[in-house]
C-alpha atoms as a PDB file:
ATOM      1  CA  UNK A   1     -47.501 141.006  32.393  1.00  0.00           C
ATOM      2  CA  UNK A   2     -50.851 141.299  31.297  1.00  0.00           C
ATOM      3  CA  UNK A   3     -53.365 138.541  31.634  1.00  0.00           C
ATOM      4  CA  UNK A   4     -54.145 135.700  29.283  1.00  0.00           C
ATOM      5  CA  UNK A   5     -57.873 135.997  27.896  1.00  0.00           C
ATOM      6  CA  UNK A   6     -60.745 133.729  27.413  1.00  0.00           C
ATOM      7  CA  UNK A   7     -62.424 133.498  23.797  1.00  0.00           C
ATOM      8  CA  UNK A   8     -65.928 134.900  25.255  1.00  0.00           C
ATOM      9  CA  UNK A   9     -67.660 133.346  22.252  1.00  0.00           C
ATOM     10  CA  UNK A  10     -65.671 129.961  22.016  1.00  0.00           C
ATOM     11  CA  UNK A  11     -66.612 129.739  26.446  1.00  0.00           C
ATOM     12  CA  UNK A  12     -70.256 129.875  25.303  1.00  0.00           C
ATOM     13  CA  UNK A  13     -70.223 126.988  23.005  1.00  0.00           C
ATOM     14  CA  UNK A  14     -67.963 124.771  24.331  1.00  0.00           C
ATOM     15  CA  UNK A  15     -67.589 123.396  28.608  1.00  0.00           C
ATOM     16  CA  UNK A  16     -64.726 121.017  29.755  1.00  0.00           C
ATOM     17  CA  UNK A  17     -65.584 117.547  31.017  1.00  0.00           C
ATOM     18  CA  UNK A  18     -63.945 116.087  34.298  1.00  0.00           C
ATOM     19  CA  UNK A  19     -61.277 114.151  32.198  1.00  0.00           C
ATOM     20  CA  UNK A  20     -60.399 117.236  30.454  1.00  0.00           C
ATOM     21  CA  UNK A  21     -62.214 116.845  27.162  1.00  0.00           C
ATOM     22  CA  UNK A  22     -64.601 119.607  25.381  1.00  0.00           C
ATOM     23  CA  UNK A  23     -68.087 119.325  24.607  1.00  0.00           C
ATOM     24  CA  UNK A  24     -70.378 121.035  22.611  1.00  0.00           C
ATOM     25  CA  UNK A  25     -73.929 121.128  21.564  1.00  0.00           C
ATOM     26  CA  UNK A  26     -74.985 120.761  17.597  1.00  0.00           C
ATOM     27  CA  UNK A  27     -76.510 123.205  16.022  1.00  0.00           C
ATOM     28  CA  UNK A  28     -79.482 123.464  13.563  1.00  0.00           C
ATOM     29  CA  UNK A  29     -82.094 122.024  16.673  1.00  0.00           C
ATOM     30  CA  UNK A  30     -83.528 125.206  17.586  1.00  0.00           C
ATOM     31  CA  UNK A  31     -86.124 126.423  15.165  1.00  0.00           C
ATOM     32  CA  UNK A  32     -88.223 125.079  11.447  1.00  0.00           C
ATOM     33  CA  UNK A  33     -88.138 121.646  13.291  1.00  0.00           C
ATOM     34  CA  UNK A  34     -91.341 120.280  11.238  1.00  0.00           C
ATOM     35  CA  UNK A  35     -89.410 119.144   8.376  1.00  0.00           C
ATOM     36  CA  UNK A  36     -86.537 117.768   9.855  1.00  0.00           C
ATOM     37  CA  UNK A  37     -87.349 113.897  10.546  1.00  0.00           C
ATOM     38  CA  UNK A  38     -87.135 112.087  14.211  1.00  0.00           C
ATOM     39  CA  UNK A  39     -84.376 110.834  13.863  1.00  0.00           C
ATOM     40  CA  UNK A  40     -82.621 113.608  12.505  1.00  0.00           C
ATOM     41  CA  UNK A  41     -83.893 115.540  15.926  1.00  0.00           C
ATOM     42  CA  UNK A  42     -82.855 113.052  18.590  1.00  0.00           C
ATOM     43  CA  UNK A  43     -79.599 113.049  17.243  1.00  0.00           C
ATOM     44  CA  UNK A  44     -79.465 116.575  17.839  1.00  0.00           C
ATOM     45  CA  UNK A  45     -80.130 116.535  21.238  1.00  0.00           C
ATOM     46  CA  UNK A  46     -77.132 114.745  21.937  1.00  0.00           C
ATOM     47  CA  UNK A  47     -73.544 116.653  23.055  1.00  0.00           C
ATOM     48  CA  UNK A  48     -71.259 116.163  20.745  1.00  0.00           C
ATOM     49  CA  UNK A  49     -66.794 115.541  21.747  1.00  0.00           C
ATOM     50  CA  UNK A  50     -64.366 117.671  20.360  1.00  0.00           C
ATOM     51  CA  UNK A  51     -62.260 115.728  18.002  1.00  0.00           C
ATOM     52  CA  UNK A  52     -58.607 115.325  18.630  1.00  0.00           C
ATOM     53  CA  UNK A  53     -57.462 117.278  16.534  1.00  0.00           C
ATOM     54  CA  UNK A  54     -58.945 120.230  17.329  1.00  0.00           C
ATOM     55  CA  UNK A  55     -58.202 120.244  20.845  1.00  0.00           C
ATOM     56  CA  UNK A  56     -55.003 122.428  20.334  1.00  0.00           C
ATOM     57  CA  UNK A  57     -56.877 125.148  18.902  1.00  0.00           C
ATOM     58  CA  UNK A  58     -59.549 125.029  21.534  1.00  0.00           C
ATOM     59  CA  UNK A  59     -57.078 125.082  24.702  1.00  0.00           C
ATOM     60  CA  UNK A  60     -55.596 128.160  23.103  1.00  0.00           C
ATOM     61  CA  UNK A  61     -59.207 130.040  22.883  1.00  0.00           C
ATOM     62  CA  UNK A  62     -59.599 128.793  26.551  1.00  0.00           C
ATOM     63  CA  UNK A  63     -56.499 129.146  28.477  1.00  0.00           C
ATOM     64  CA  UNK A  64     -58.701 129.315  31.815  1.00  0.00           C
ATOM     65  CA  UNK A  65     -60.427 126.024  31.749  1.00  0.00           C
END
């Protein structure tokens, strides 16, 4: 049997926590930052959860943890 493969791409942008959640980061923080407002900025500096109900789609893209 061959082996089950990890979504390269999907293992970049998302990590598992120790109680088995997902977390990513948000994008839109990395670049033209002078219009976007304080706020706005510190908000995007926080990880975000993955919502329930994606979860089943992202344990499929990473089978491996």
């Amino acid at each position: 049997m061959p082996k089950i493969k990890t979504n390269r791409s999907a293992a970049k942008r998302f990590t598992k926590t120790g109680t088995g959640k997902y977390k990513f980061r948000k994008s839109h923080a990395s670049h033209i930052l002078t219009k976007k407002t304080t706020k706005r900025k510190r908000a995007l500096r926080l990880d975000q959860m993955i919502d329930k109900s994606d979860m089943r789609e992202i344990r499929r893209l990473l089978p491996n943890g």
